[in-house]
PDB file of N, CA and C in Angstrom:
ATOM      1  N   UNK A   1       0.849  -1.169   0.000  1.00  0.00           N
ATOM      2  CA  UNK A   1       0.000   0.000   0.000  1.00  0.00           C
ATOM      3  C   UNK A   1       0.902   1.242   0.000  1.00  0.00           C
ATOM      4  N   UNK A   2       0.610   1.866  -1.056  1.00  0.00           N
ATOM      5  CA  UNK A   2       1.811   3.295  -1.073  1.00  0.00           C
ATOM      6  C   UNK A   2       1.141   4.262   0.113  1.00  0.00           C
ATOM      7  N   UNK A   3       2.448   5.212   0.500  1.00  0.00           N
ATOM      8  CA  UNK A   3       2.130   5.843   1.553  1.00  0.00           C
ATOM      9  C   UNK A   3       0.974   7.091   1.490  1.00  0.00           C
ATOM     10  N   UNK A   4       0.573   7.402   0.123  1.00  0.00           N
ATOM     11  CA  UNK A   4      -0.686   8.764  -0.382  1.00  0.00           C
ATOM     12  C   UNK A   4      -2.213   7.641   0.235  1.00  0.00           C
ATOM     13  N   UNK A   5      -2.335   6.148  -0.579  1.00  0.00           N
ATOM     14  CA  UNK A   5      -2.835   5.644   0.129  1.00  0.00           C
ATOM     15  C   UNK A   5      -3.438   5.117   1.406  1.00  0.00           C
ATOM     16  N   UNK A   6      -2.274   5.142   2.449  1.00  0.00           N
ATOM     17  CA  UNK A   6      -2.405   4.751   3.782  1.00  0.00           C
ATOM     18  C   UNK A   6      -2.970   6.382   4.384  1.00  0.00           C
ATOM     19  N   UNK A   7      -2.361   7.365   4.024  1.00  0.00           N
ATOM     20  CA  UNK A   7      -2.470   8.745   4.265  1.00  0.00           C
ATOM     21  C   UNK A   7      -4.237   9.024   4.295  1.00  0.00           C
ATOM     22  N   UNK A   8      -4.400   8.620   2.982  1.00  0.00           N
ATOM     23  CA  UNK A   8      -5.844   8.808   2.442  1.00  0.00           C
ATOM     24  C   UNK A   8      -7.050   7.890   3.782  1.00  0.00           C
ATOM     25  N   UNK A   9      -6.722   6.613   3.638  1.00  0.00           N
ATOM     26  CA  UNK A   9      -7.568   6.044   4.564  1.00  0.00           C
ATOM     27  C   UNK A   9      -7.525   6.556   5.887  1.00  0.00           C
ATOM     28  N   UNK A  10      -6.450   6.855   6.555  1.00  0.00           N
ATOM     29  CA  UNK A  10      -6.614   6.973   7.892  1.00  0.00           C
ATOM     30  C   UNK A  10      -7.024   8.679   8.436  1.00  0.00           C
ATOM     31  N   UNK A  11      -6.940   9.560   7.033  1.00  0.00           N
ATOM     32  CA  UNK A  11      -8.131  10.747   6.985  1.00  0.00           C
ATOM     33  C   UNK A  11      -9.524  10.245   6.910  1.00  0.00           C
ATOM     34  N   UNK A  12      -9.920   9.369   6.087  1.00  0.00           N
ATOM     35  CA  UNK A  12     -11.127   8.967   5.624  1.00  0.00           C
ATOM     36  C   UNK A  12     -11.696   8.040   7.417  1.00  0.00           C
ATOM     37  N   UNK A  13     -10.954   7.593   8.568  1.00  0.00           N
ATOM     38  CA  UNK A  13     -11.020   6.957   9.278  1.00  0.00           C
ATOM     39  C   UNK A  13     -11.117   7.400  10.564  1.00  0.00           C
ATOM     40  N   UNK A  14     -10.010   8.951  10.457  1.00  0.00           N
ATOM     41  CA  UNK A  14     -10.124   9.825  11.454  1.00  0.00           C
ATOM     42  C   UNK A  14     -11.234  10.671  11.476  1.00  0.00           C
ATOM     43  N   UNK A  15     -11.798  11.289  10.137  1.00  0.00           N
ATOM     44  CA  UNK A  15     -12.768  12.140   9.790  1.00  0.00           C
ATOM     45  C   UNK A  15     -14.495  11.428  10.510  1.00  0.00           C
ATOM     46  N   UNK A  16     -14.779  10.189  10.164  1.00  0.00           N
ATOM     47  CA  UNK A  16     -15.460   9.664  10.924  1.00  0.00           C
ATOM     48  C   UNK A  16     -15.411   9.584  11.986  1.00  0.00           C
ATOM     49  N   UNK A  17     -14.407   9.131  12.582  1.00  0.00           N
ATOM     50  CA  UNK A  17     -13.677   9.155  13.989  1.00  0.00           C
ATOM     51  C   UNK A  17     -14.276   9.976  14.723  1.00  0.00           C
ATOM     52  N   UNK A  18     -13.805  11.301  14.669  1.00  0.00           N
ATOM     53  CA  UNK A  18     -14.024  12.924  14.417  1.00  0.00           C
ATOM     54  C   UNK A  18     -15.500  13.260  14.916  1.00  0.00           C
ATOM     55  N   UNK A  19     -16.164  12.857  13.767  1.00  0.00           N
ATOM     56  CA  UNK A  19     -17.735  12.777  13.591  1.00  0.00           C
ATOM     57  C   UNK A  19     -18.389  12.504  14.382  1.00  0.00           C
ATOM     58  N   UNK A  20     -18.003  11.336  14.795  1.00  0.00           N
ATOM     59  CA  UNK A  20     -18.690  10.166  15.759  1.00  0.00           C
ATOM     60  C   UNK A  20     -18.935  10.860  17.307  1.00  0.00           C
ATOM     61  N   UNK A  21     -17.383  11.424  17.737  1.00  0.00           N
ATOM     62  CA  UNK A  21     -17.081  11.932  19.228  1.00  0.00           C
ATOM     63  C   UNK A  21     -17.983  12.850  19.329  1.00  0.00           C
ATOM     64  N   UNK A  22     -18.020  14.068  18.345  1.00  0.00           N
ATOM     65  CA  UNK A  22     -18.275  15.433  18.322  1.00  0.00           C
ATOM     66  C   UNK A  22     -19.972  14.885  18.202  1.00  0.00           C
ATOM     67  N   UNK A  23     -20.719  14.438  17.407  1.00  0.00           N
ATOM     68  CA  UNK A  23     -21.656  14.141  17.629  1.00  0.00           C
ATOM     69  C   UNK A  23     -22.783  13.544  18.240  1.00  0.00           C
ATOM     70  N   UNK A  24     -21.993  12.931  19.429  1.00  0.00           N
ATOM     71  CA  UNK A  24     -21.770  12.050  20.878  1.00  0.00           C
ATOM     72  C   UNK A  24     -22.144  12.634  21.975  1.00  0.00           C
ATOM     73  N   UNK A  25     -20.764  13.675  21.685  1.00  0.00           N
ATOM     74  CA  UNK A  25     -20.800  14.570  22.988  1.00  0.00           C
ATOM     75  C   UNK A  25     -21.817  15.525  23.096  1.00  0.00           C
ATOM     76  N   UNK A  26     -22.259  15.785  21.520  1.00  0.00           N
ATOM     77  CA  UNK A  26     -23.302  16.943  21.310  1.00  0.00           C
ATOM     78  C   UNK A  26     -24.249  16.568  22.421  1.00  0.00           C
ATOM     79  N   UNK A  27     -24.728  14.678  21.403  1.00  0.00           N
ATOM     80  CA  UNK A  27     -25.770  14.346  22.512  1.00  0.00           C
ATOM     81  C   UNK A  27     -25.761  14.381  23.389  1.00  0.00           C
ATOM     82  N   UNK A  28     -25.079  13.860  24.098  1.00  0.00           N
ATOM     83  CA  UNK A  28     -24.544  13.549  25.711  1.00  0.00           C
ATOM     84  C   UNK A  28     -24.847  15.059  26.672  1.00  0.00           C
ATOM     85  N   UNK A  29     -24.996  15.907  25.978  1.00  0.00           N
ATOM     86  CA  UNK A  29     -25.019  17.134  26.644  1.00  0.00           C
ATOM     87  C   UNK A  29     -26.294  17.935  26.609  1.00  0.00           C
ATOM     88  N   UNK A  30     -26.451  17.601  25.123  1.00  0.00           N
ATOM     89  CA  UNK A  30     -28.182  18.364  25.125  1.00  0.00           C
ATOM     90  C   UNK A  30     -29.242  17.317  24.868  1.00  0.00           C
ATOM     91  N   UNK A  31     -28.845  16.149  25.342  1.00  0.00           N
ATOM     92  CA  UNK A  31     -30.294  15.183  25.309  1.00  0.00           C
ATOM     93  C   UNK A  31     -30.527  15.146  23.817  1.00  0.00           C
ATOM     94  N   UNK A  32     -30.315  15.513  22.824  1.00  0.00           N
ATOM     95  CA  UNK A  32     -31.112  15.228  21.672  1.00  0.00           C
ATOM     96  C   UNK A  32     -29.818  15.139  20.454  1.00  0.00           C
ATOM     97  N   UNK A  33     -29.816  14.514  19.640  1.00  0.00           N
ATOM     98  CA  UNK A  33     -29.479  14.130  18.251  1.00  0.00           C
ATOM     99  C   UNK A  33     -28.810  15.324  17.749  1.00  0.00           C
ATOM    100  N   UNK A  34     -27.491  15.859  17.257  1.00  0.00           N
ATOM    101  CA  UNK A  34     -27.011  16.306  16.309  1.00  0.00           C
ATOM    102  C   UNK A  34     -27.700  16.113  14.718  1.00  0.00           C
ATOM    103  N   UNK A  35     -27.973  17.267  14.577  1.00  0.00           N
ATOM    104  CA  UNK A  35     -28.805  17.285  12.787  1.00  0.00           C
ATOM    105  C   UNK A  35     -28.289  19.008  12.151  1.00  0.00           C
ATOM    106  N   UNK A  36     -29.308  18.913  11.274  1.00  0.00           N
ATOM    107  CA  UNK A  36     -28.981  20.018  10.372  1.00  0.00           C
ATOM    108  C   UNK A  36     -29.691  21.201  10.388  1.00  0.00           C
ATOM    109  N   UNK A  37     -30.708  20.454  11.602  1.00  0.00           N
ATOM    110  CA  UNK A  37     -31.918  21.498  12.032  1.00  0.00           C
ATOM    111  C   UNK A  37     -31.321  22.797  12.886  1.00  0.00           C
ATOM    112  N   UNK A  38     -29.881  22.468  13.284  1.00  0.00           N
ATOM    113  CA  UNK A  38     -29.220  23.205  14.259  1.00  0.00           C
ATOM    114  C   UNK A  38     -28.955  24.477  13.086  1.00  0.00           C
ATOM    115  N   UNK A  39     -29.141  24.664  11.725  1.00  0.00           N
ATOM    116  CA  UNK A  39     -28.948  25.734  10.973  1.00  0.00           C
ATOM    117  C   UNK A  39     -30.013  26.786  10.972  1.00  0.00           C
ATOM    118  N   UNK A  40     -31.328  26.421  11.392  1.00  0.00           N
ATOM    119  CA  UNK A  40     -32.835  27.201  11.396  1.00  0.00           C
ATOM    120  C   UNK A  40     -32.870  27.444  12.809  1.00  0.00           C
ATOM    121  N   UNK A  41     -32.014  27.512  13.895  1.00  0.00           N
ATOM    122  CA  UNK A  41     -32.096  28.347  14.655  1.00  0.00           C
ATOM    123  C   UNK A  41     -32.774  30.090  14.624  1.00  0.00           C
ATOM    124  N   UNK A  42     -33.596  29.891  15.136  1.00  0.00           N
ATOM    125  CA  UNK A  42     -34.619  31.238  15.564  1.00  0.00           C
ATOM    126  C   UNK A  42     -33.127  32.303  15.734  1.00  0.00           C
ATOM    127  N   UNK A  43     -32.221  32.433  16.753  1.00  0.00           N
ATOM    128  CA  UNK A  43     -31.232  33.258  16.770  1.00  0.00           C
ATOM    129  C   UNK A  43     -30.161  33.337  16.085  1.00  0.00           C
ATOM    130  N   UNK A  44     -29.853  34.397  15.216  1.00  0.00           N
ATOM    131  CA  UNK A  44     -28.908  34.531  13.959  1.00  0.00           C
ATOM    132  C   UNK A  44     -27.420  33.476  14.460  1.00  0.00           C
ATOM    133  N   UNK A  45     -26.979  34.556  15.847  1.00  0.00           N
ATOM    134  CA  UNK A  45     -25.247  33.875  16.282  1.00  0.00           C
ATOM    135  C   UNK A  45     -25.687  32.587  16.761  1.00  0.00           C
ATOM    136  N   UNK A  46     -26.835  31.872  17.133  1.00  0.00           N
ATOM    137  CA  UNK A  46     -26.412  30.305  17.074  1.00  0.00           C
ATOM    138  C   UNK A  46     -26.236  29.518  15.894  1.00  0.00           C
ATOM    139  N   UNK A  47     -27.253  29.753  15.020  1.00  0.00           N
ATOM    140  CA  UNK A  47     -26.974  29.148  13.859  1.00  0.00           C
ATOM    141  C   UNK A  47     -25.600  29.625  13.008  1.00  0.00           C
ATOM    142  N   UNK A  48     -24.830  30.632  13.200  1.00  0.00           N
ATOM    143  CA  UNK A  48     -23.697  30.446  12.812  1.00  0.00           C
ATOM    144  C   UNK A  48     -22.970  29.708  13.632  1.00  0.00           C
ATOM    145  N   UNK A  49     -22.819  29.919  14.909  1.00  0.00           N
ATOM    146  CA  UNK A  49     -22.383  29.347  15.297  1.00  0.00           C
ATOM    147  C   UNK A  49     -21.880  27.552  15.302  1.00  0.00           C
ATOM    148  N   UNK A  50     -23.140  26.847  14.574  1.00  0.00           N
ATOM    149  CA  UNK A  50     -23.713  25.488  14.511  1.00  0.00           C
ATOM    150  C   UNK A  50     -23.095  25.098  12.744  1.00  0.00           C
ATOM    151  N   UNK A  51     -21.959  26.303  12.358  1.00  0.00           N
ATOM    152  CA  UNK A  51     -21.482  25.875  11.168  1.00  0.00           C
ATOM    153  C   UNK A  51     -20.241  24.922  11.072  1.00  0.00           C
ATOM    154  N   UNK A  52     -19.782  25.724  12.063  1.00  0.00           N
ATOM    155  CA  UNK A  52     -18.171  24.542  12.078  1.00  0.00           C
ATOM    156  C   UNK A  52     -18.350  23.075  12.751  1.00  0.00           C
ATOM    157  N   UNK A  53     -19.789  23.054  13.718  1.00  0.00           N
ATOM    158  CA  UNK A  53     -19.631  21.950  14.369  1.00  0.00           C
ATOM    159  C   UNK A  53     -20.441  21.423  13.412  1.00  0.00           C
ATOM    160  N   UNK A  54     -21.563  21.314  12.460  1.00  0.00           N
ATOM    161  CA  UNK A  54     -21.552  20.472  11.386  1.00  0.00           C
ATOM    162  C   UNK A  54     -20.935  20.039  10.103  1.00  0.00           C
ATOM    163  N   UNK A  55     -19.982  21.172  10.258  1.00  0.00           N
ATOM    164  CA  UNK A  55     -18.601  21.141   9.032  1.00  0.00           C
ATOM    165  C   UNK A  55     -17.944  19.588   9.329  1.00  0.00           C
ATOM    166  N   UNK A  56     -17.941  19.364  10.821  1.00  0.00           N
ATOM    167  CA  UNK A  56     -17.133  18.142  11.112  1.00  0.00           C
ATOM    168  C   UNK A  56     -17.798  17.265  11.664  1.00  0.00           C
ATOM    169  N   UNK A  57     -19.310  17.459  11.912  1.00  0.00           N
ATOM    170  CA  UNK A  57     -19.971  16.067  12.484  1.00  0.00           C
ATOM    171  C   UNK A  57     -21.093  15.586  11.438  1.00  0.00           C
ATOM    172  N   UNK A  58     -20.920  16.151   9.915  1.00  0.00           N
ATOM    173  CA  UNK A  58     -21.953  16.071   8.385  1.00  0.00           C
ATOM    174  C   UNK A  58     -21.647  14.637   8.367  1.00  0.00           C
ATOM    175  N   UNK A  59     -20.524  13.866   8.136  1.00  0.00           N
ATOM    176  CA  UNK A  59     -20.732  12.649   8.413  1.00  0.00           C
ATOM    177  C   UNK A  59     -21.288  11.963   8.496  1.00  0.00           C
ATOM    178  N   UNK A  60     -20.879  11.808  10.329  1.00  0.00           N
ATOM    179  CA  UNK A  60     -22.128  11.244  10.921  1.00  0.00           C
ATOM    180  C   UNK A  60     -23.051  11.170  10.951  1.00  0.00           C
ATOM    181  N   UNK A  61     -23.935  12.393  10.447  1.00  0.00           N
ATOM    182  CA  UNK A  61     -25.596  12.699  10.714  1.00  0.00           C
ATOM    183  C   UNK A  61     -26.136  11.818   9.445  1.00  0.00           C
ATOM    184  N   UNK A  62     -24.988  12.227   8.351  1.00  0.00           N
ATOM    185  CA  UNK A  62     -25.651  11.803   7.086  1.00  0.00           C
ATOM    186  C   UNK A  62     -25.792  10.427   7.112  1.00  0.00           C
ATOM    187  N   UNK A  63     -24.785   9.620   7.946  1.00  0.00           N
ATOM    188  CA  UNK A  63     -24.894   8.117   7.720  1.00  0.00           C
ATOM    189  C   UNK A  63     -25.521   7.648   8.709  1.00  0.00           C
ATOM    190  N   UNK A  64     -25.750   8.490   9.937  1.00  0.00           N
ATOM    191  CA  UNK A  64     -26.886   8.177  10.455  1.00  0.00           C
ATOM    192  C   UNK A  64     -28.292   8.366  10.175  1.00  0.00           C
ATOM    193  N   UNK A  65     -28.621   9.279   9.705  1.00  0.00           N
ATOM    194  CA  UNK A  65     -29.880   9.485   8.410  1.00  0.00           C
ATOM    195  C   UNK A  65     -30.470   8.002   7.602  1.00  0.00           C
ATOM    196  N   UNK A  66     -29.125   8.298   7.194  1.00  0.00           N
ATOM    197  CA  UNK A  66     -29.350   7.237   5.832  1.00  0.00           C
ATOM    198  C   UNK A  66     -29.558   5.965   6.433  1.00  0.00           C
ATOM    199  N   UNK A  67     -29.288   5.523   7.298  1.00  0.00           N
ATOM    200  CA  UNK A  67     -29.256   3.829   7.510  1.00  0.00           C
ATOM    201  C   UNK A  67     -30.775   3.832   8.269  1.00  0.00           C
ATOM    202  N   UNK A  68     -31.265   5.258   9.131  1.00  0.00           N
ATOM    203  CA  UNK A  68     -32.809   4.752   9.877  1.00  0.00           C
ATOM    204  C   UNK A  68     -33.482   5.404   8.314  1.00  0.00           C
ATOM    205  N   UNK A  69     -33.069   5.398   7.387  1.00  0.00           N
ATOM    206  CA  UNK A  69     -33.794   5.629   6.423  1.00  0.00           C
ATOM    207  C   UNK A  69     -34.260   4.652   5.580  1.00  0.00           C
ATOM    208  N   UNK A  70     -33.037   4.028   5.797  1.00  0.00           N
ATOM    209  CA  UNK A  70     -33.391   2.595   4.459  1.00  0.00           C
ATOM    210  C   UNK A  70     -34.144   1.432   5.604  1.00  0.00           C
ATOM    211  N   UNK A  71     -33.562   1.620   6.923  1.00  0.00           N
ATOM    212  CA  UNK A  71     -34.408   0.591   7.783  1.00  0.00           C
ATOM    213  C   UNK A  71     -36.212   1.043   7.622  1.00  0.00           C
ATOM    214  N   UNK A  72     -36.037   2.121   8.578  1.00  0.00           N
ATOM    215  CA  UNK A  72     -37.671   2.594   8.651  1.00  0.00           C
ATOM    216  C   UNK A  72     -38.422   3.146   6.784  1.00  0.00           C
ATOM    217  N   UNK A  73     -37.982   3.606   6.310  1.00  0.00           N
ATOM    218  CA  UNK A  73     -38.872   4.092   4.846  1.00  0.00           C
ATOM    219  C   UNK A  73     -38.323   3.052   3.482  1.00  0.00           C
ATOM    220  N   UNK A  74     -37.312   2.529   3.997  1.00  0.00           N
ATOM    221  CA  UNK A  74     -36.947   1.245   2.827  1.00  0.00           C
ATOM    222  C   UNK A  74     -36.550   1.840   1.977  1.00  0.00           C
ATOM    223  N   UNK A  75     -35.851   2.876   1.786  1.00  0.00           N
ATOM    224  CA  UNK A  75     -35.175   3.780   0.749  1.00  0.00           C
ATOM    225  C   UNK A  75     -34.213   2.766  -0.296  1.00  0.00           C
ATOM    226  N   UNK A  76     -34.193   3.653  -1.425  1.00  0.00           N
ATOM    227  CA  UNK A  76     -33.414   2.552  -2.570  1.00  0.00           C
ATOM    228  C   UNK A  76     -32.042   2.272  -2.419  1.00  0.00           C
ATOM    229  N   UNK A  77     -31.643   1.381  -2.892  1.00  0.00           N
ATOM    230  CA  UNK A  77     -30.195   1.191  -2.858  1.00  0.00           C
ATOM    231  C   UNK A  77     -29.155   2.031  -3.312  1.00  0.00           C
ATOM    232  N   UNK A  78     -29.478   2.789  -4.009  1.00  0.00           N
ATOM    233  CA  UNK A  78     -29.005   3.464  -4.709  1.00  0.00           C
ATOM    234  C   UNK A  78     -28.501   5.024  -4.032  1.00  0.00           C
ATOM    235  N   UNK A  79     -30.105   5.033  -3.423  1.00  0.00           N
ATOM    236  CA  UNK A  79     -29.404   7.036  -2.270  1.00  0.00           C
ATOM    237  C   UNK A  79     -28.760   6.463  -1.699  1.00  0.00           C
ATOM    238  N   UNK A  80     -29.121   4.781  -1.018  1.00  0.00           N
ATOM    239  CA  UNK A  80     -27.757   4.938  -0.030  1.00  0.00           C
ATOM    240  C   UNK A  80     -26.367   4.878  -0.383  1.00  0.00           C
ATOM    241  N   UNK A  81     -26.168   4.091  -1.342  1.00  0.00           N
ATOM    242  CA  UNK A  81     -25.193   4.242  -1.840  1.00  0.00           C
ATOM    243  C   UNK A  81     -24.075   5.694  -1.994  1.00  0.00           C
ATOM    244  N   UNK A  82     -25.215   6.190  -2.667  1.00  0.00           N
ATOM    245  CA  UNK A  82     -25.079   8.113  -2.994  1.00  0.00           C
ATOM    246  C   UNK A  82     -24.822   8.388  -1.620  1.00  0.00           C
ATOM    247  N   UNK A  83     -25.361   8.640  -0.616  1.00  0.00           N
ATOM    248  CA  UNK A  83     -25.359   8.927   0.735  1.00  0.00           C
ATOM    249  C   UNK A  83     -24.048   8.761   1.139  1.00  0.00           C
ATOM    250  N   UNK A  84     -23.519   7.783   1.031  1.00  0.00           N
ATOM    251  CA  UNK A  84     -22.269   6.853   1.709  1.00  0.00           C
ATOM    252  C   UNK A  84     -21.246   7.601   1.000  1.00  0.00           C
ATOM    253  N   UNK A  85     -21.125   7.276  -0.572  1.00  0.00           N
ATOM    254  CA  UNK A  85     -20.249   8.250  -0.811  1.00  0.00           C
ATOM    255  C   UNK A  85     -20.008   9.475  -0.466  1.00  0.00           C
ATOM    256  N   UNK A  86     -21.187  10.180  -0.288  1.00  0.00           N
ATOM    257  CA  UNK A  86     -21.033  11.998  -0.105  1.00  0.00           C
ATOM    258  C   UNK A  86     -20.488  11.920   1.599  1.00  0.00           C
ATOM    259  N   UNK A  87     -20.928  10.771   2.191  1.00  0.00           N
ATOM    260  CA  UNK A  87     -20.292  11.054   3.487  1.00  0.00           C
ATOM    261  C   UNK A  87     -18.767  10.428   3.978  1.00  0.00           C
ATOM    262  N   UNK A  88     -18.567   9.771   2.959  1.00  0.00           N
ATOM    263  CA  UNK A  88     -16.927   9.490   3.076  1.00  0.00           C
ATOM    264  C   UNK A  88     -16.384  10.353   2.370  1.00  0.00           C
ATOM    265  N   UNK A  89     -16.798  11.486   1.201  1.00  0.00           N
ATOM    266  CA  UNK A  89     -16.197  12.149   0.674  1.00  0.00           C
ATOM    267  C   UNK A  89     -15.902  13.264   1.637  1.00  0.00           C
ATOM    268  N   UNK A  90     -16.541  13.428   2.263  1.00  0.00           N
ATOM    269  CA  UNK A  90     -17.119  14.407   3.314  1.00  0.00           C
ATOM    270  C   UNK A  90     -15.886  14.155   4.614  1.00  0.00           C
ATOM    271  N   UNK A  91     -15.969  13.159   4.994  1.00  0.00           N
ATOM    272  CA  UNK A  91     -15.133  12.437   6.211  1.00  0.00           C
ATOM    273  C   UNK A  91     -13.428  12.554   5.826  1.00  0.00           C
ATOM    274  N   UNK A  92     -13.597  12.605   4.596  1.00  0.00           N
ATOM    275  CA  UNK A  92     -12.034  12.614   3.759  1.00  0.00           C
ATOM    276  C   UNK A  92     -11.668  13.750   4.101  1.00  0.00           C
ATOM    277  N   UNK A  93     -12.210  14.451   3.722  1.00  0.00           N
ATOM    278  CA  UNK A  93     -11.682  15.956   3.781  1.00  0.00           C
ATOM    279  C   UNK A  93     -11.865  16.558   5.175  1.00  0.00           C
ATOM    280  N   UNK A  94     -12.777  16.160   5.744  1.00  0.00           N
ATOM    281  CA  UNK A  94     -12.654  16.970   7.636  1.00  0.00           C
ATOM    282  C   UNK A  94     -11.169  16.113   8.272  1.00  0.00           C
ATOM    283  N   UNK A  95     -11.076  14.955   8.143  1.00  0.00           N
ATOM    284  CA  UNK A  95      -9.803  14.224   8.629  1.00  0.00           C
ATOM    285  C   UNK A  95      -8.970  14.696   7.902  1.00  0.00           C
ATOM    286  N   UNK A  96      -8.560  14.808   6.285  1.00  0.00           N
ATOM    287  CA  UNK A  96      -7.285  15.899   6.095  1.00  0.00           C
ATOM    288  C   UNK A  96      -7.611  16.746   6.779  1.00  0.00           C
ATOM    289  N   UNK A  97      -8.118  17.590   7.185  1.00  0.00           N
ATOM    290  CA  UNK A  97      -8.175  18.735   8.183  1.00  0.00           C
ATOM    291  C   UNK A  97      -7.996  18.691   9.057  1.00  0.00           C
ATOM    292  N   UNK A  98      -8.110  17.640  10.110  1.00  0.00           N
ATOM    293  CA  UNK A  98      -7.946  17.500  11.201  1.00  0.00           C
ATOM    294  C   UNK A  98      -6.524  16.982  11.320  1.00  0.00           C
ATOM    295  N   UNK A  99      -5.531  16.252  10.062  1.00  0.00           N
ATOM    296  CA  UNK A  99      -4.673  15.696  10.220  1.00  0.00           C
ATOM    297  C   UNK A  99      -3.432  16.717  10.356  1.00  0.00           C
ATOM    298  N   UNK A 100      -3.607  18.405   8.987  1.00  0.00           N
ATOM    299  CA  UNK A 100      -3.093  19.389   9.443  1.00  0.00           C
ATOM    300  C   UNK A 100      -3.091  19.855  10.557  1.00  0.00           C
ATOM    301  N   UNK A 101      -4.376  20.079  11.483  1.00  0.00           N
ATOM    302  CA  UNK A 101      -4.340  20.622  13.038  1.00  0.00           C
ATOM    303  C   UNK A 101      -3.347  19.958  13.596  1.00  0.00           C
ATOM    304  N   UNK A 102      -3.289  18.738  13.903  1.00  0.00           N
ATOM    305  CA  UNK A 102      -2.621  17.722  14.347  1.00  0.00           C
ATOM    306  C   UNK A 102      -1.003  18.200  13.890  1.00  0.00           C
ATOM    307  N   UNK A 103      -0.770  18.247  12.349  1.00  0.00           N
ATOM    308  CA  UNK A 103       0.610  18.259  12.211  1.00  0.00           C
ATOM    309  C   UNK A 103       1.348  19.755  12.500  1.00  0.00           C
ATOM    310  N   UNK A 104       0.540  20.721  12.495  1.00  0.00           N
ATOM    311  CA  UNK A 104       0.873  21.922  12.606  1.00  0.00           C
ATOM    312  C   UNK A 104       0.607  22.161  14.360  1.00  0.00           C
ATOM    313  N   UNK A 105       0.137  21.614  14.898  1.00  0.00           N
ATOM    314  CA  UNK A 105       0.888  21.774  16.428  1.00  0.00           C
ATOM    315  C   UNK A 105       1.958  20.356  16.920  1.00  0.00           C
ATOM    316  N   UNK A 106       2.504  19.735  15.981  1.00  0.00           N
ATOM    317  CA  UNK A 106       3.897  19.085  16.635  1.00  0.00           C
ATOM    318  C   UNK A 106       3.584  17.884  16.854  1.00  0.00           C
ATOM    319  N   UNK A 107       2.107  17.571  16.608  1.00  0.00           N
ATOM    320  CA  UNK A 107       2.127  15.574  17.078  1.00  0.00           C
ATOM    321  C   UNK A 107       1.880  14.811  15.674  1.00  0.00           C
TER     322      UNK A 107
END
Protein backbone atom coordinates (compact mmCIF):
# COMPACT_ATOMS: atom_id res chain seq x y z
CA UNK A 1 0.00 0.00 0.00
CA UNK A 2 1.81 3.30 -1.07
CA UNK A 3 2.13 5.84 1.55
CA UNK A 4 -0.69 8.76 -0.38
CA UNK A 5 -2.84 5.64 0.13
CA UNK A 6 -2.41 4.75 3.78
CA UNK A 7 -2.47 8.74 4.27
CA UNK A 8 -5.84 8.81 2.44
CA UNK A 9 -7.57 6.04 4.56
CA UNK A 10 -6.61 6.97 7.89
CA UNK A 11 -8.13 10.75 6.99
CA UNK A 12 -11.13 8.97 5.62
CA UNK A 13 -11.02 6.96 9.28
CA UNK A 14 -10.12 9.83 11.45
CA UNK A 15 -12.77 12.14 9.79
CA UNK A 16 -15.46 9.66 10.92
CA UNK A 17 -13.68 9.15 13.99
CA UNK A 18 -14.02 12.92 14.42
CA UNK A 19 -17.73 12.78 13.59
CA UNK A 20 -18.69 10.17 15.76
CA UNK A 21 -17.08 11.93 19.23
CA UNK A 22 -18.27 15.43 18.32
CA UNK A 23 -21.66 14.14 17.63
CA UNK A 24 -21.77 12.05 20.88
CA UNK A 25 -20.80 14.57 22.99
CA UNK A 26 -23.30 16.94 21.31
CA UNK A 27 -25.77 14.35 22.51
CA UNK A 28 -24.54 13.55 25.71
CA UNK A 29 -25.02 17.13 26.64
CA UNK A 30 -28.18 18.36 25.13
CA UNK A 31 -30.29 15.18 25.31
CA UNK A 32 -31.11 15.23 21.67
CA UNK A 33 -29.48 14.13 18.25
CA UNK A 34 -27.01 16.31 16.31
CA UNK A 35 -28.81 17.28 12.79
CA UNK A 36 -28.98 20.02 10.37
CA UNK A 37 -31.92 21.50 12.03
CA UNK A 38 -29.22 23.21 14.26
CA UNK A 39 -28.95 25.73 10.97
CA UNK A 40 -32.84 27.20 11.40
CA UNK A 41 -32.10 28.35 14.65
CA UNK A 42 -34.62 31.24 15.56
CA UNK A 43 -31.23 33.26 16.77
CA UNK A 44 -28.91 34.53 13.96
CA UNK A 45 -25.25 33.87 16.28
CA UNK A 46 -26.41 30.31 17.07
CA UNK A 47 -26.97 29.15 13.86
CA UNK A 48 -23.70 30.45 12.81
CA UNK A 49 -22.38 29.35 15.30
CA UNK A 50 -23.71 25.49 14.51
CA UNK A 51 -21.48 25.87 11.17
CA UNK A 52 -18.17 24.54 12.08
CA UNK A 53 -19.63 21.95 14.37
CA UNK A 54 -21.55 20.47 11.39
CA UNK A 55 -18.60 21.14 9.03
CA UNK A 56 -17.13 18.14 11.11
CA UNK A 57 -19.97 16.07 12.48
CA UNK A 58 -21.95 16.07 8.39
CA UNK A 59 -20.73 12.65 8.41
CA UNK A 60 -22.13 11.24 10.92
CA UNK A 61 -25.60 12.70 10.71
CA UNK A 62 -25.65 11.80 7.09
CA UNK A 63 -24.89 8.12 7.72
CA UNK A 64 -26.89 8.18 10.45
CA UNK A 65 -29.88 9.49 8.41
CA UNK A 66 -29.35 7.24 5.83
CA UNK A 67 -29.26 3.83 7.51
CA UNK A 68 -32.81 4.75 9.88
CA UNK A 69 -33.79 5.63 6.42
CA UNK A 70 -33.39 2.59 4.46
CA UNK A 71 -34.41 0.59 7.78
CA UNK A 72 -37.67 2.59 8.65
CA UNK A 73 -38.87 4.09 4.85
CA UNK A 74 -36.95 1.24 2.83
CA UNK A 75 -35.18 3.78 0.75
CA UNK A 76 -33.41 2.55 -2.57
CA UNK A 77 -30.20 1.19 -2.86
CA UNK A 78 -29.00 3.46 -4.71
CA UNK A 79 -29.40 7.04 -2.27
CA UNK A 80 -27.76 4.94 -0.03
CA UNK A 81 -25.19 4.24 -1.84
CA UNK A 82 -25.08 8.11 -2.99
CA UNK A 83 -25.36 8.93 0.73
CA UNK A 84 -22.27 6.85 1.71
CA UNK A 85 -20.25 8.25 -0.81
CA UNK A 86 -21.03 12.00 -0.10
CA UNK A 87 -20.29 11.05 3.49
CA UNK A 88 -16.93 9.49 3.08
CA UNK A 89 -16.20 12.15 0.67
CA UNK A 90 -17.12 14.41 3.31
CA UNK A 91 -15.13 12.44 6.21
CA UNK A 92 -12.03 12.61 3.76
CA UNK A 93 -11.68 15.96 3.78
CA UNK A 94 -12.65 16.97 7.64
CA UNK A 95 -9.80 14.22 8.63
CA UNK A 96 -7.28 15.90 6.09
CA UNK A 97 -8.18 18.74 8.18
CA UNK A 98 -7.95 17.50 11.20
CA UNK A 99 -4.67 15.70 10.22
CA UNK A 100 -3.09 19.39 9.44
CA UNK A 101 -4.34 20.62 13.04
CA UNK A 102 -2.62 17.72 14.35
CA UNK A 103 0.61 18.26 12.21
CA UNK A 104 0.87 21.92 12.61
CA UNK A 105 0.89 21.77 16.43
CA UNK A 106 3.90 19.09 16.63
CA UNK A 107 2.13 15.57 17.08
Amino acid sequence: MSPDTLESFLSLALGFAVAGLISATYQAITARPASFRLLNAEARPAALAAVPFLVFAAPFIIMRNTIRGRRIEGRRFEFVMLATTLAGIWSMMSGTAVVMLLRGLGL
